[in-house]
N, C-alpha and C. Protein backbone atom coordinates (compact mmCIF):
# COMPACT_ATOMS: atom_id res chain seq x y z
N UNK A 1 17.66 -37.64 -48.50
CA UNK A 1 17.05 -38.97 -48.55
C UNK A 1 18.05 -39.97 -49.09
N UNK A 2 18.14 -40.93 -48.17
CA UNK A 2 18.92 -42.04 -49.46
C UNK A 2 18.66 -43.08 -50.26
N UNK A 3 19.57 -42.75 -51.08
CA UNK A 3 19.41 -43.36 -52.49
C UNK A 3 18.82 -44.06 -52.50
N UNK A 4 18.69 -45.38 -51.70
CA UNK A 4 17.94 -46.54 -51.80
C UNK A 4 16.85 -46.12 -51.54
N UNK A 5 16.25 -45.15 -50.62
CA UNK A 5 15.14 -44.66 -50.59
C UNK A 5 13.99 -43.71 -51.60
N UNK A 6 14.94 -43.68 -52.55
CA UNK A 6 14.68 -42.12 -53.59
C UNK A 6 13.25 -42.37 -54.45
N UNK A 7 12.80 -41.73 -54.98
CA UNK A 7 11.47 -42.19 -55.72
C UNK A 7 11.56 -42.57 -57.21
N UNK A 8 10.93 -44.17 -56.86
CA UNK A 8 11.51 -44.63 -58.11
C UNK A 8 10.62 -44.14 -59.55
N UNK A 9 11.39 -44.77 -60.88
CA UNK A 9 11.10 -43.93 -61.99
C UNK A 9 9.30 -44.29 -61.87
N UNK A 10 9.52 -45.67 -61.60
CA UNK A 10 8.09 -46.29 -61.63
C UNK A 10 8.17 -47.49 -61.00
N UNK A 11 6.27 -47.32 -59.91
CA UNK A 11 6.46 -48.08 -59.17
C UNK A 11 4.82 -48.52 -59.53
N UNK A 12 5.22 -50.17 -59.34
CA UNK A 12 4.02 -50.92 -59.76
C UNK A 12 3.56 -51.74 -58.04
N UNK A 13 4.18 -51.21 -56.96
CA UNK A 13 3.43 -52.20 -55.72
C UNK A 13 3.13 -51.13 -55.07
N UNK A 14 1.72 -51.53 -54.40
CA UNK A 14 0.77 -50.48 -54.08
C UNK A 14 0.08 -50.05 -55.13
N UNK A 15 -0.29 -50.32 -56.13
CA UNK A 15 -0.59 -49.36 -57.15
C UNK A 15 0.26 -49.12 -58.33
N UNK A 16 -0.43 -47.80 -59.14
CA UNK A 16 0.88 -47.83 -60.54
C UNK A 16 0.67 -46.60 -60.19
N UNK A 17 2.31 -46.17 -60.24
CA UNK A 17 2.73 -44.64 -60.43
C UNK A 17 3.90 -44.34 -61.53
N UNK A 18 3.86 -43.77 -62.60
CA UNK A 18 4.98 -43.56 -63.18
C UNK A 18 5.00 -41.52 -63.68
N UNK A 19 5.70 -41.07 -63.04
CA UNK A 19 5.31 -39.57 -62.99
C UNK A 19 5.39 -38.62 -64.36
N UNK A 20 5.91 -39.51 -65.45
CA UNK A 20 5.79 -38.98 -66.62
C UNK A 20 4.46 -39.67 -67.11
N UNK A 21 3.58 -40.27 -66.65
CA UNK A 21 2.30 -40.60 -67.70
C UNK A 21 0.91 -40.14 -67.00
N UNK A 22 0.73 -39.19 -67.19
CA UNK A 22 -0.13 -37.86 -66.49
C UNK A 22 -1.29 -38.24 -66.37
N UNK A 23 -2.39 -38.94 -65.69
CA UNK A 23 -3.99 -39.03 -65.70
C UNK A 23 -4.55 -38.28 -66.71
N UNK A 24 -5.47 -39.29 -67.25
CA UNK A 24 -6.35 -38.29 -68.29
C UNK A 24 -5.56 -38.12 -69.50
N UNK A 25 -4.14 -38.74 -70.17
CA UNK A 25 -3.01 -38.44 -71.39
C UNK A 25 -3.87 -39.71 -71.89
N UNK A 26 -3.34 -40.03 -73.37
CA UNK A 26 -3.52 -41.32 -74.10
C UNK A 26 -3.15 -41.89 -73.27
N UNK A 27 -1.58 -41.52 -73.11
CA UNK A 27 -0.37 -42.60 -72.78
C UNK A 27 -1.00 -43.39 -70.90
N UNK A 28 -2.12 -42.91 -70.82
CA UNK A 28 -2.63 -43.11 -68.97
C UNK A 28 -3.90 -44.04 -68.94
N UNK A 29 -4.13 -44.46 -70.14
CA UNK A 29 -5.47 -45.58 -70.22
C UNK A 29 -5.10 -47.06 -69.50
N UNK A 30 -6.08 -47.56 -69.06
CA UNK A 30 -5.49 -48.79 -68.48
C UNK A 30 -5.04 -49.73 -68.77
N UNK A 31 -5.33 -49.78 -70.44
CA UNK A 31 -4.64 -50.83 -71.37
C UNK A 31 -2.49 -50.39 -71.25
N UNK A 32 -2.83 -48.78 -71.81
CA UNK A 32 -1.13 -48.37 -71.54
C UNK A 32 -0.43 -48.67 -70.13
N UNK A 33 -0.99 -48.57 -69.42
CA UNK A 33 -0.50 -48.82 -67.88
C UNK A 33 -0.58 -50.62 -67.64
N UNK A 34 -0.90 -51.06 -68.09
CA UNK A 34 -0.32 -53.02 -68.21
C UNK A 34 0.38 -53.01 -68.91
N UNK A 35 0.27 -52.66 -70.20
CA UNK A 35 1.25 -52.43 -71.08
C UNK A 35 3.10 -52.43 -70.51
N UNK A 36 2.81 -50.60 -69.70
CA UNK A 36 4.37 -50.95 -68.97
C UNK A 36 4.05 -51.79 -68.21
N UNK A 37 3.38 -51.67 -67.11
CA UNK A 37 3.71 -53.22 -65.97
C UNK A 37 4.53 -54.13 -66.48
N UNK A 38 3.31 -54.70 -67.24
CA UNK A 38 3.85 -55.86 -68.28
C UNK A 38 5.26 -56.03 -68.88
N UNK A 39 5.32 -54.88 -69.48
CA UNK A 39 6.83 -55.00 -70.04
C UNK A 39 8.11 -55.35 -68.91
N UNK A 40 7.41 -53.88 -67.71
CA UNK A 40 8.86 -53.52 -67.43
C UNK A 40 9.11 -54.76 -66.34
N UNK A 41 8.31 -55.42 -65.96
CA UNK A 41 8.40 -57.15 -65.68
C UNK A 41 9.50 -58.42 -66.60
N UNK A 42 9.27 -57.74 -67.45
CA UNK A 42 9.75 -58.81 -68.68
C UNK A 42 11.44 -58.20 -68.50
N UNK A 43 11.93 -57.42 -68.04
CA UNK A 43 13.02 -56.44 -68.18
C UNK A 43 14.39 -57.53 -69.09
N UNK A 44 14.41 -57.03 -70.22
CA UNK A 44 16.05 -57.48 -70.92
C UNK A 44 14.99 -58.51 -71.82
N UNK A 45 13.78 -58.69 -71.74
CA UNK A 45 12.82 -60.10 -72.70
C UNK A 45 11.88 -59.63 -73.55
N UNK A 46 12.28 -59.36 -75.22
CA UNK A 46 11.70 -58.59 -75.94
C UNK A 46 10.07 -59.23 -76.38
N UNK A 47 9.76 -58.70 -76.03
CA UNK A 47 7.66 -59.51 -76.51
C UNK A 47 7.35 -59.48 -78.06
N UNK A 48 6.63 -60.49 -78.53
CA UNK A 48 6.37 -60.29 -80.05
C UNK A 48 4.70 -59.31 -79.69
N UNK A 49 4.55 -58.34 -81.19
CA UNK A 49 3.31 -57.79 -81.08
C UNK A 49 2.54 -58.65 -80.91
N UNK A 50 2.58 -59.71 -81.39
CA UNK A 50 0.88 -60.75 -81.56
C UNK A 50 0.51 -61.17 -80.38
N UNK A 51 1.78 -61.17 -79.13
CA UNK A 51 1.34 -61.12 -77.69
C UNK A 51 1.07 -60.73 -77.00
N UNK A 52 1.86 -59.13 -77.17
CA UNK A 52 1.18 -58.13 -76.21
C UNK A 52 -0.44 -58.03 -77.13
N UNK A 53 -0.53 -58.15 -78.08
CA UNK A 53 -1.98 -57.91 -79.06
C UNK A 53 -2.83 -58.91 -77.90
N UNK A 54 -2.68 -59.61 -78.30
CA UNK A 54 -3.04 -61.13 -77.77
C UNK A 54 -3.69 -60.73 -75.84
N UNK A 55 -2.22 -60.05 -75.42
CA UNK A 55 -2.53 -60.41 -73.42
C UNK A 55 -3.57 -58.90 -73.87
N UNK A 56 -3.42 -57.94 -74.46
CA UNK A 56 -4.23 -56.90 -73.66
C UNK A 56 -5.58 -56.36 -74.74
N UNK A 57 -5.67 -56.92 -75.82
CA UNK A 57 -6.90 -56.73 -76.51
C UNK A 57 -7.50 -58.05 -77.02
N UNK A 58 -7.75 -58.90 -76.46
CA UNK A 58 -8.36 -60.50 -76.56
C UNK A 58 -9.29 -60.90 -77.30
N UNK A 59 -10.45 -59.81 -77.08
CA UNK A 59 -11.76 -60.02 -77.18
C UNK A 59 -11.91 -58.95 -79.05
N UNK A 60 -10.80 -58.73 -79.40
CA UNK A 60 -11.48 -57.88 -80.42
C UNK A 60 -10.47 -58.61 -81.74
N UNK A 61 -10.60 -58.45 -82.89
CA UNK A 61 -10.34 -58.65 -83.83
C UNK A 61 -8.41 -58.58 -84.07
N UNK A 62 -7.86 -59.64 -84.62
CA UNK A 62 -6.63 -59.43 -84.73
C UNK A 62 -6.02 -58.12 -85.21
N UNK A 63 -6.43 -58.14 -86.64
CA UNK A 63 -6.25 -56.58 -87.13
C UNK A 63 -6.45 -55.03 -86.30
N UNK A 64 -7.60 -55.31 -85.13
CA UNK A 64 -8.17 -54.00 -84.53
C UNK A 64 -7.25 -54.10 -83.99
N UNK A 65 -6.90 -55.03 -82.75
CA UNK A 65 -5.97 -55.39 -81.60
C UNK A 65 -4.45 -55.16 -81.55
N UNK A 66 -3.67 -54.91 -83.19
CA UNK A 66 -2.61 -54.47 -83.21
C UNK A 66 -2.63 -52.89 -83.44
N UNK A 67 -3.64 -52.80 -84.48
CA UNK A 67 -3.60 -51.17 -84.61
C UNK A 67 -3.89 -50.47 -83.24
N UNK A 68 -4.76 -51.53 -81.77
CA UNK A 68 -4.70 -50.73 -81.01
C UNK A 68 -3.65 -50.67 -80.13
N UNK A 69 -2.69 -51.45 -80.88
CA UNK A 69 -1.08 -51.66 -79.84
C UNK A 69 -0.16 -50.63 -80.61
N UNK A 70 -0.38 -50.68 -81.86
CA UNK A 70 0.12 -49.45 -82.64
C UNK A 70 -0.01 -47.86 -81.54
N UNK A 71 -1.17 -47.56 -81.24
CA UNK A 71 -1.71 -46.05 -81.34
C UNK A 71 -1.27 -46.23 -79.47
N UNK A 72 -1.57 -47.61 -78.93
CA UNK A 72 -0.91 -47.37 -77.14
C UNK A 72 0.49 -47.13 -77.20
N UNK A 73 1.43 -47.95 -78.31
CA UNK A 73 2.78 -47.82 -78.10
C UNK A 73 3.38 -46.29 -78.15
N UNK A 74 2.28 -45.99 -79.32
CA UNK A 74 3.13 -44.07 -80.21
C UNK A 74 3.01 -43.47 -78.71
N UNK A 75 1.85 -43.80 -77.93
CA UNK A 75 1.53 -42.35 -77.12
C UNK A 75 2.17 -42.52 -76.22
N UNK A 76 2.71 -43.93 -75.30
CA UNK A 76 3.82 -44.09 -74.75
C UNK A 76 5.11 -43.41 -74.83
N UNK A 77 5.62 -44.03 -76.23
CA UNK A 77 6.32 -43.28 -76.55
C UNK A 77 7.06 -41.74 -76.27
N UNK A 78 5.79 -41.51 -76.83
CA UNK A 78 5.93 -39.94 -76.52
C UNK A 78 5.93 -39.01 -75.13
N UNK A 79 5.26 -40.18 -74.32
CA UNK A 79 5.25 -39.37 -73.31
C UNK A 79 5.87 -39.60 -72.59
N UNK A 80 7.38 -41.14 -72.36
CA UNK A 80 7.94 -41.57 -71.96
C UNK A 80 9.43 -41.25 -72.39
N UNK A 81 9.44 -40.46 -73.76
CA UNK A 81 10.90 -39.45 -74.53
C UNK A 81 10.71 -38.04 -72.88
N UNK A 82 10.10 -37.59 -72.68
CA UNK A 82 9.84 -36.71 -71.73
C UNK A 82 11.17 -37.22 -70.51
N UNK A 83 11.85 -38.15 -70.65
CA UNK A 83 12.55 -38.44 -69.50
C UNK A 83 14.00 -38.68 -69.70
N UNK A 84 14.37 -37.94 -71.39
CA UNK A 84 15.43 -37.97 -72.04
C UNK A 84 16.53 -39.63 -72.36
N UNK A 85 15.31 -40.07 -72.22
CA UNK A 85 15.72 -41.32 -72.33
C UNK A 85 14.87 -42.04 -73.74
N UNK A 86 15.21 -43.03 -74.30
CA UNK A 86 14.24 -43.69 -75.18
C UNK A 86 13.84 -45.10 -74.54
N UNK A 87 12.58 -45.38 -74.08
CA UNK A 87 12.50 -46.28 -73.01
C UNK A 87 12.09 -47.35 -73.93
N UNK A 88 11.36 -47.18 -75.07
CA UNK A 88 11.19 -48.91 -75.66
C UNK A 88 12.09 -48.75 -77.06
N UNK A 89 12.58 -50.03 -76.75
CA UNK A 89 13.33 -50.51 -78.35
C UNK A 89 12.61 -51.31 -79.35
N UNK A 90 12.58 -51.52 -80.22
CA UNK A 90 11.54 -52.00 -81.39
C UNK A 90 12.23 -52.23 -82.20
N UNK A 91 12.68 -53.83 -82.45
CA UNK A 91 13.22 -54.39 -83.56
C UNK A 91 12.58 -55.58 -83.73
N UNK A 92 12.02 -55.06 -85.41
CA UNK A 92 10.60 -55.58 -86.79
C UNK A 92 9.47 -55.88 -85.37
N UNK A 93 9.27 -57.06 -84.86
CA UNK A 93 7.80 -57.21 -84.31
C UNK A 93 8.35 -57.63 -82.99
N UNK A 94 9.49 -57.49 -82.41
CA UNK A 94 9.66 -57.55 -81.32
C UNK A 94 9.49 -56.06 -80.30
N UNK A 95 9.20 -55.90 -79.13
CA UNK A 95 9.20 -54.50 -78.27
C UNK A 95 10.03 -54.98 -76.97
N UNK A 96 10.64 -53.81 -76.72
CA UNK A 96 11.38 -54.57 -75.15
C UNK A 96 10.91 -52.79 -74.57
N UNK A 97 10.68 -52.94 -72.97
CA UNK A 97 10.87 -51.97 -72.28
C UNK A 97 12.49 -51.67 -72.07
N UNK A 98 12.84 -50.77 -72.29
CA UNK A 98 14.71 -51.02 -72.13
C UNK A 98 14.75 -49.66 -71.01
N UNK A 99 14.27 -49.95 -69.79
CA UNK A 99 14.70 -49.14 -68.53
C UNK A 99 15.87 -49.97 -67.34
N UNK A 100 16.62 -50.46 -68.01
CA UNK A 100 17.51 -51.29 -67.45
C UNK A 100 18.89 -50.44 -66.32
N UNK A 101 18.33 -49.21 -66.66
CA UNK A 101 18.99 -47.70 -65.96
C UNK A 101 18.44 -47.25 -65.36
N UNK A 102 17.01 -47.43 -65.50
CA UNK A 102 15.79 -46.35 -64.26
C UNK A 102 15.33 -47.53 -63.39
N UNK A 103 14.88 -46.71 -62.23
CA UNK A 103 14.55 -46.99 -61.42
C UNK A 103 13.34 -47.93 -60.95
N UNK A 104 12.95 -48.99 -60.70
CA UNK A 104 11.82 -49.56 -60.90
C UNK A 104 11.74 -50.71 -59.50
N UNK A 105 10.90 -49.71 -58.60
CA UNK A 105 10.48 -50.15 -57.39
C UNK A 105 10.28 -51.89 -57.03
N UNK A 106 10.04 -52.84 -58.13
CA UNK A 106 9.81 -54.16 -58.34
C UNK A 106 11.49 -54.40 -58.43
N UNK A 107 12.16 -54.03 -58.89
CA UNK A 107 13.17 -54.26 -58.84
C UNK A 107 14.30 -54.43 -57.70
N UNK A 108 13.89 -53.52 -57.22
CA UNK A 108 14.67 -52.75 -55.81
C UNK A 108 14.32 -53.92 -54.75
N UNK A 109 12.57 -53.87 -54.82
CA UNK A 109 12.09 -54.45 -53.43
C UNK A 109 12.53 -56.07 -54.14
N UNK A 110 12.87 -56.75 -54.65
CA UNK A 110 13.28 -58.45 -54.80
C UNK A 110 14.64 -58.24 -54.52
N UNK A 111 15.63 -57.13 -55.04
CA UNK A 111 17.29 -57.09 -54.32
C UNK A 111 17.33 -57.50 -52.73
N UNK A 112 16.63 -55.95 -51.96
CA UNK A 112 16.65 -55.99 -51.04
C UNK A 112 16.10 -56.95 -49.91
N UNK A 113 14.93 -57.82 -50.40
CA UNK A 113 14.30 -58.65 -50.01
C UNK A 113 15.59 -60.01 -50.16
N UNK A 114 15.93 -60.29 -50.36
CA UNK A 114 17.09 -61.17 -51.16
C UNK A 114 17.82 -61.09 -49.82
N UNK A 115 18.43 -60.11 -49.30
CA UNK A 115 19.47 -60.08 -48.16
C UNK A 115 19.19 -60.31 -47.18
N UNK A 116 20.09 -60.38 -45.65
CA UNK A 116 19.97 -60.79 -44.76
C UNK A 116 20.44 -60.10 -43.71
N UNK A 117 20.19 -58.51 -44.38
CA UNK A 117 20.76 -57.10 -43.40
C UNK A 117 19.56 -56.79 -42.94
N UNK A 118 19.48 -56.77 -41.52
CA UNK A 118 17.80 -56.10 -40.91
C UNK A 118 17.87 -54.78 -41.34
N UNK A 119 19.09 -53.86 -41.98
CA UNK A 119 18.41 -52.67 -42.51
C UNK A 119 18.22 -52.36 -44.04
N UNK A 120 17.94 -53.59 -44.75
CA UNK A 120 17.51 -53.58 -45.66
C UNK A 120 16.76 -54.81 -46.02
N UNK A 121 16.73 -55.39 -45.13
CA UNK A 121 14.80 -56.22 -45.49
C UNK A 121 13.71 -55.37 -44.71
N UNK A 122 14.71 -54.35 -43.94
CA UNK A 122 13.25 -53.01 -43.27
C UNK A 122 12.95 -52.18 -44.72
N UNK A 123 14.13 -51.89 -45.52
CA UNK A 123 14.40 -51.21 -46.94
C UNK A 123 12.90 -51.52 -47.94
N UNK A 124 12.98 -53.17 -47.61
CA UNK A 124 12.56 -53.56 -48.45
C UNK A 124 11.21 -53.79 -48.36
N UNK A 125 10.39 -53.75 -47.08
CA UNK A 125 9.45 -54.06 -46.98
C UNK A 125 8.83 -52.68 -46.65
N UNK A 126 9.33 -51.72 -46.34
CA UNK A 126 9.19 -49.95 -46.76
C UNK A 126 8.78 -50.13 -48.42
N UNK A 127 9.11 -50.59 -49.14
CA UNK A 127 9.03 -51.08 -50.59
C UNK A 127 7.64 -51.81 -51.09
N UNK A 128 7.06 -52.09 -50.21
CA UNK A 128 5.75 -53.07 -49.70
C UNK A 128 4.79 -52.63 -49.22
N UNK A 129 4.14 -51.54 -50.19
CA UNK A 129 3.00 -50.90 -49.12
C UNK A 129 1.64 -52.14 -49.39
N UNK A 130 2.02 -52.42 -50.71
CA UNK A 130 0.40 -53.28 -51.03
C UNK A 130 1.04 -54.62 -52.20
N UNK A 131 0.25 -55.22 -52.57
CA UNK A 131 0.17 -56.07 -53.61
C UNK A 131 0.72 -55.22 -55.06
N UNK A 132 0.73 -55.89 -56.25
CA UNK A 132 1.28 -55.64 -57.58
C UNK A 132 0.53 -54.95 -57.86
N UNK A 133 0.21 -54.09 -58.48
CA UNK A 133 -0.30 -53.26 -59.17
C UNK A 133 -2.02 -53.25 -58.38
N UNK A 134 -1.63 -53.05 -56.84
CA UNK A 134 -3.16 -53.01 -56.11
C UNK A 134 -4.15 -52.19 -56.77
N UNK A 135 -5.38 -52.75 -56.47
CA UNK A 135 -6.68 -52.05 -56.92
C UNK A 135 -6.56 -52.22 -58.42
N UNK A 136 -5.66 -52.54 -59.39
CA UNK A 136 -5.73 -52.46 -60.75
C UNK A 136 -6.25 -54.04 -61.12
N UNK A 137 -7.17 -53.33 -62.49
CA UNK A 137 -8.25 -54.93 -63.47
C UNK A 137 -7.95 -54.70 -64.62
N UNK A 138 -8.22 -55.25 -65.34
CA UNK A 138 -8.12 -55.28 -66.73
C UNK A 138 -9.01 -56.57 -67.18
N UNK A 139 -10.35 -55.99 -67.87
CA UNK A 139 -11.33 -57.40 -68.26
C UNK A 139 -10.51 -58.24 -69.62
N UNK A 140 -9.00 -58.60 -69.21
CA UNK A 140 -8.50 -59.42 -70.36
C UNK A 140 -8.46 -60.63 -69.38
N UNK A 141 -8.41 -61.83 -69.97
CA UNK A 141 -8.53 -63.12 -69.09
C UNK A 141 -6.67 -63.31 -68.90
N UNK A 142 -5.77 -63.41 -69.94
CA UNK A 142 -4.52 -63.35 -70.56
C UNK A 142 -4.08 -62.65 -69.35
N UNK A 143 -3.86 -61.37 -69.38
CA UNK A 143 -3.46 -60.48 -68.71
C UNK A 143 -3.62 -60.58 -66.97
N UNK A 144 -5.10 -61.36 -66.58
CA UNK A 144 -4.95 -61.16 -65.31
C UNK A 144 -4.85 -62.22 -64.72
N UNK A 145 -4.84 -63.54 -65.64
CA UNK A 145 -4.14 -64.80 -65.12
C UNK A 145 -2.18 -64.24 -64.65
N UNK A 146 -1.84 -63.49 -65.78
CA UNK A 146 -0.54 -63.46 -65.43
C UNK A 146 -0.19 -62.70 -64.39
N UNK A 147 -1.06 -61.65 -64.18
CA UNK A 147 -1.29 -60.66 -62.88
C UNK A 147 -1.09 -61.52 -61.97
N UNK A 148 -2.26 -62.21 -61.73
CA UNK A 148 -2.31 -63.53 -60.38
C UNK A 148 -1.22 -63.67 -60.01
N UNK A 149 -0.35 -64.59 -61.02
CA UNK A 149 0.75 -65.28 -61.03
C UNK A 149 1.69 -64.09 -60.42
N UNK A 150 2.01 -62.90 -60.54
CA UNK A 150 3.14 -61.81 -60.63
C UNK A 150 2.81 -61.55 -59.10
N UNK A 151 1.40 -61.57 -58.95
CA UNK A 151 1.21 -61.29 -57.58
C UNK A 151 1.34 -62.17 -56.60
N UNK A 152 1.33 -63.16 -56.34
CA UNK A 152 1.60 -64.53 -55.24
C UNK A 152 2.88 -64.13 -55.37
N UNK A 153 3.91 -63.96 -56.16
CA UNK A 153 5.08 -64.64 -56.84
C UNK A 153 5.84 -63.49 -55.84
N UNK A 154 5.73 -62.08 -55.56
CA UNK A 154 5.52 -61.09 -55.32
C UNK A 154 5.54 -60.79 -53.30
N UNK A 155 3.86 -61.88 -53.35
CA UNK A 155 3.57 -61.43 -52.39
C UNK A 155 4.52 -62.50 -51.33
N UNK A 156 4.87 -63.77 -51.92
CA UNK A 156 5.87 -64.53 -51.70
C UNK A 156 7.25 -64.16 -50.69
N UNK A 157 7.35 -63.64 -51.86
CA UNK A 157 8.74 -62.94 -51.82
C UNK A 157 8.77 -61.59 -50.44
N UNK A 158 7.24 -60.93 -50.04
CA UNK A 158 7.29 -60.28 -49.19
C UNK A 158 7.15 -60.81 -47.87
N UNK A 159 6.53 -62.12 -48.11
CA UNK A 159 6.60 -62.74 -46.53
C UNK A 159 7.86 -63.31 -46.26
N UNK A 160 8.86 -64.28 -46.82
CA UNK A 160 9.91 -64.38 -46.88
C UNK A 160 11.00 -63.36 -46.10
N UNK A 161 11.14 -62.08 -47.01
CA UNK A 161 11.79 -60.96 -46.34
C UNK A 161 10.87 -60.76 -44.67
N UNK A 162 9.95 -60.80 -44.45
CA UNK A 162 9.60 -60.43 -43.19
C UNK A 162 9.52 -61.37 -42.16
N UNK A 163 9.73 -62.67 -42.59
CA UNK A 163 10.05 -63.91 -41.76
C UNK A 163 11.98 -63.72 -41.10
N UNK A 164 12.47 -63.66 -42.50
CA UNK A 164 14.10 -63.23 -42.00
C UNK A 164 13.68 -62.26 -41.22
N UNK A 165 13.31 -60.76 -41.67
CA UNK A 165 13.61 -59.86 -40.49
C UNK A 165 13.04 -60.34 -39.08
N UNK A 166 11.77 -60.61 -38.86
CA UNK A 166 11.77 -61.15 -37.47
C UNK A 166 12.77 -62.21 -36.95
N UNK A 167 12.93 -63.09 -38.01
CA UNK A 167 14.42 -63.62 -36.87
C UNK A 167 15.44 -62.80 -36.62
N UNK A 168 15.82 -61.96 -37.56
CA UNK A 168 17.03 -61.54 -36.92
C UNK A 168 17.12 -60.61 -36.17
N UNK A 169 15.79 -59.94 -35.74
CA UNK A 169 15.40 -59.34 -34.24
C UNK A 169 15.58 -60.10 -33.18
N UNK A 170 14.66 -61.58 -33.26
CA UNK A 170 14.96 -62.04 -32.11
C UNK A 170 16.58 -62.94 -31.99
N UNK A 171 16.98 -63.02 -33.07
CA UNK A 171 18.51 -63.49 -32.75
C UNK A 171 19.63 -62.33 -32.20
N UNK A 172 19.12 -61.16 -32.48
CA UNK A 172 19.94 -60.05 -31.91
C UNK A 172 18.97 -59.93 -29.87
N UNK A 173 18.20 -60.58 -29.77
CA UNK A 173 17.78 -60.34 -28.53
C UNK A 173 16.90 -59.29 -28.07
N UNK A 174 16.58 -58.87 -29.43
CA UNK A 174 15.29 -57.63 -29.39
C UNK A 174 14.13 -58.21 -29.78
N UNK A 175 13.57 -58.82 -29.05
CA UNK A 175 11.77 -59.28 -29.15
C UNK A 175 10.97 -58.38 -29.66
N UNK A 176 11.20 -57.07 -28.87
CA UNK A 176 10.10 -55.76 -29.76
C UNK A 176 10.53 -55.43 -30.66
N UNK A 177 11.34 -55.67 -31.17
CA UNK A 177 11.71 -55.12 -32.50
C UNK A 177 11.19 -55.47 -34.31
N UNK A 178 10.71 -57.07 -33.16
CA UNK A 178 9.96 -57.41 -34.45
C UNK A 178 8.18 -57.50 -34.26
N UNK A 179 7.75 -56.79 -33.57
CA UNK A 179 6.57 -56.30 -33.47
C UNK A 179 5.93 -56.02 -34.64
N UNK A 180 6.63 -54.86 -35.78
CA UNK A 180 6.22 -54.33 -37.05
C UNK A 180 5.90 -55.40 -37.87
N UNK A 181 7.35 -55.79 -37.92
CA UNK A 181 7.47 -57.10 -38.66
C UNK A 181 6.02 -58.11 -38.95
N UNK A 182 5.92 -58.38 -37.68
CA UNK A 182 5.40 -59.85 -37.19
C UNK A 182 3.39 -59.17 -37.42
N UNK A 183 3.14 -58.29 -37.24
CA UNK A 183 2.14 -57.34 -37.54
C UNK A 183 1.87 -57.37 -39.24
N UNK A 184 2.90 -57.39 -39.49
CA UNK A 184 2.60 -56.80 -41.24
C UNK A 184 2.44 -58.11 -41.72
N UNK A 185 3.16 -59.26 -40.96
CA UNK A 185 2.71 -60.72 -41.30
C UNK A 185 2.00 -61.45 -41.82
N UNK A 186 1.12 -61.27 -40.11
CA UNK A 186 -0.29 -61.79 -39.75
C UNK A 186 -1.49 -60.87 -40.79
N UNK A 187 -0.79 -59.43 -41.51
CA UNK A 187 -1.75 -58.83 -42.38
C UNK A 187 -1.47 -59.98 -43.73
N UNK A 188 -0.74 -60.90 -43.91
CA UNK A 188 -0.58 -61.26 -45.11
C UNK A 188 -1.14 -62.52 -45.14
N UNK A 189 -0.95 -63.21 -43.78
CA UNK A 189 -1.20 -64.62 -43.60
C UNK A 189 -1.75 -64.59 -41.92
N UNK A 190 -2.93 -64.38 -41.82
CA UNK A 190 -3.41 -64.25 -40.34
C UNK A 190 -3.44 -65.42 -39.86
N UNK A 191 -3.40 -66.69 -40.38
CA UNK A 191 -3.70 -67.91 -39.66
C UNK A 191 -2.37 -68.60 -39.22
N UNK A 192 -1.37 -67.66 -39.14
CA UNK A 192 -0.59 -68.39 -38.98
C UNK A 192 0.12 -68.06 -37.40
N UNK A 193 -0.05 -69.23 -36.39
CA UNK A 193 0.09 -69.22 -34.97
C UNK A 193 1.20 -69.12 -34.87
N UNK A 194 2.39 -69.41 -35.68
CA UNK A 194 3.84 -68.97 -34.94
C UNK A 194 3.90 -67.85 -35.03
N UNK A 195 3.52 -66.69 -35.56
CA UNK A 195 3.38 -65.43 -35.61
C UNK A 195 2.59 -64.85 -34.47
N UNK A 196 1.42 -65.41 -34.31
CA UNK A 196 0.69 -64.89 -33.39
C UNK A 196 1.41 -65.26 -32.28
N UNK A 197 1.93 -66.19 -31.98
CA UNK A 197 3.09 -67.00 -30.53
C UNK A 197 3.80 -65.61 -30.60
N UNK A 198 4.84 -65.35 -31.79
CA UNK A 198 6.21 -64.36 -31.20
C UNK A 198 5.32 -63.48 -30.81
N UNK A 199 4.23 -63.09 -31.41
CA UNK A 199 4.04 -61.22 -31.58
C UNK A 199 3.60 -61.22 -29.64
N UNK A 200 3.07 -62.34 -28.96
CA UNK A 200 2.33 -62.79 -27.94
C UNK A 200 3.57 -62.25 -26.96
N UNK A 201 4.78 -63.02 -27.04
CA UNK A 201 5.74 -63.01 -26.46
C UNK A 201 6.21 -61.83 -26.78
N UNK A 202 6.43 -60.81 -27.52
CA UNK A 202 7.23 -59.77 -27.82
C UNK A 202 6.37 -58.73 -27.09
């Protein structure tokens, strides 16, 4: 398989998968799983506790809301040393996700999306099965305003890459080629008739 293809450490589009945080662990509650999102979004931008307190326990008491950032971070922790790595750094009340070495599918798919090689805005939209962290809620208001935002921002960025790749099908003189393309489009933005025109013509 290649590299660019390989399975990343953790992948937050389509869903959340990270293969060290096991269903059913502490470290697998849905508060811990925004938690990374969250972070590993922020990548190299250390968060104060009173914010992550703040985006993912809102509704409960300041004091409860850190001790329950306390007891999400330990079990993280622990189950995230499993990868011989130490993935969060913690200096006094700051936290950073520090996976600036692993692999992280959000990452990959904005590189590749970025270029203007048809075999890697195909890379990249292989990278694109669904939205940010699809099917995932969290009843914090904080948290899923910023979701929103991560997701347009996201889903943006996936129509973009699939607008280039259909041109540069039809600038290479292959009309069917952007069939996929122009398909996965109209799944993002159906109202839009220049799409429905090429896919007509192709």
């Amino acid at each position: 398989m290649a590299d660019s293809m390989r399975r990343p450490f953790l992948s937050l589009l389509g869903g959340f998968d990270c293969a060290n945080l096991a269903p059913g662990s502490p470290a697998a509650t849905r508060k811990a799983r925004a938690m990374v999102a969250y972070l590993a979004l922020q990548t190299g931008h250390s968060q104060s506790r009173e914010k992550l307190a703040a985006l993912l326990w809102g509704g409960v008491a300041e004091e409860q809301a850190r001790a329950n950032l306390r007891q999400t971070l330990s079990a993280l922790r622990r189950a995230l040393q499993t990868t011989g790595r130490e993935c969060f750094r913690i200096e006094g009340d700051r936290i950073t996700l520090n996976i600036d070495d692993a692999d992280l599918d959000v990452r990959r798919f904005e590189a590749l999306a970025a270029s203007f090689s048809t075999e890697e805005l195909e890379q990249a939209i292989a990278l694109y099965p669904g939205e940010l962290l699809e099917g995932f809620s969290l009843a914090e208001e904080p948290f899923e305003d910023w979701l929103r935002i991560e997701r347009e921002r996201l889903r943006t960025v996936a129509i973009s890459a699939l607008e280039k790749l259909i041109a540069r099908h039809i600038a290479g003189n292959k009309p069917g080629a952007c069939i996929p393309a122009a398909t996965r489009l109209l799944g993002l933005e159906p109202l839009r008739e220049d799409v429905h025109r090429t896919l007509m013509r192709a």
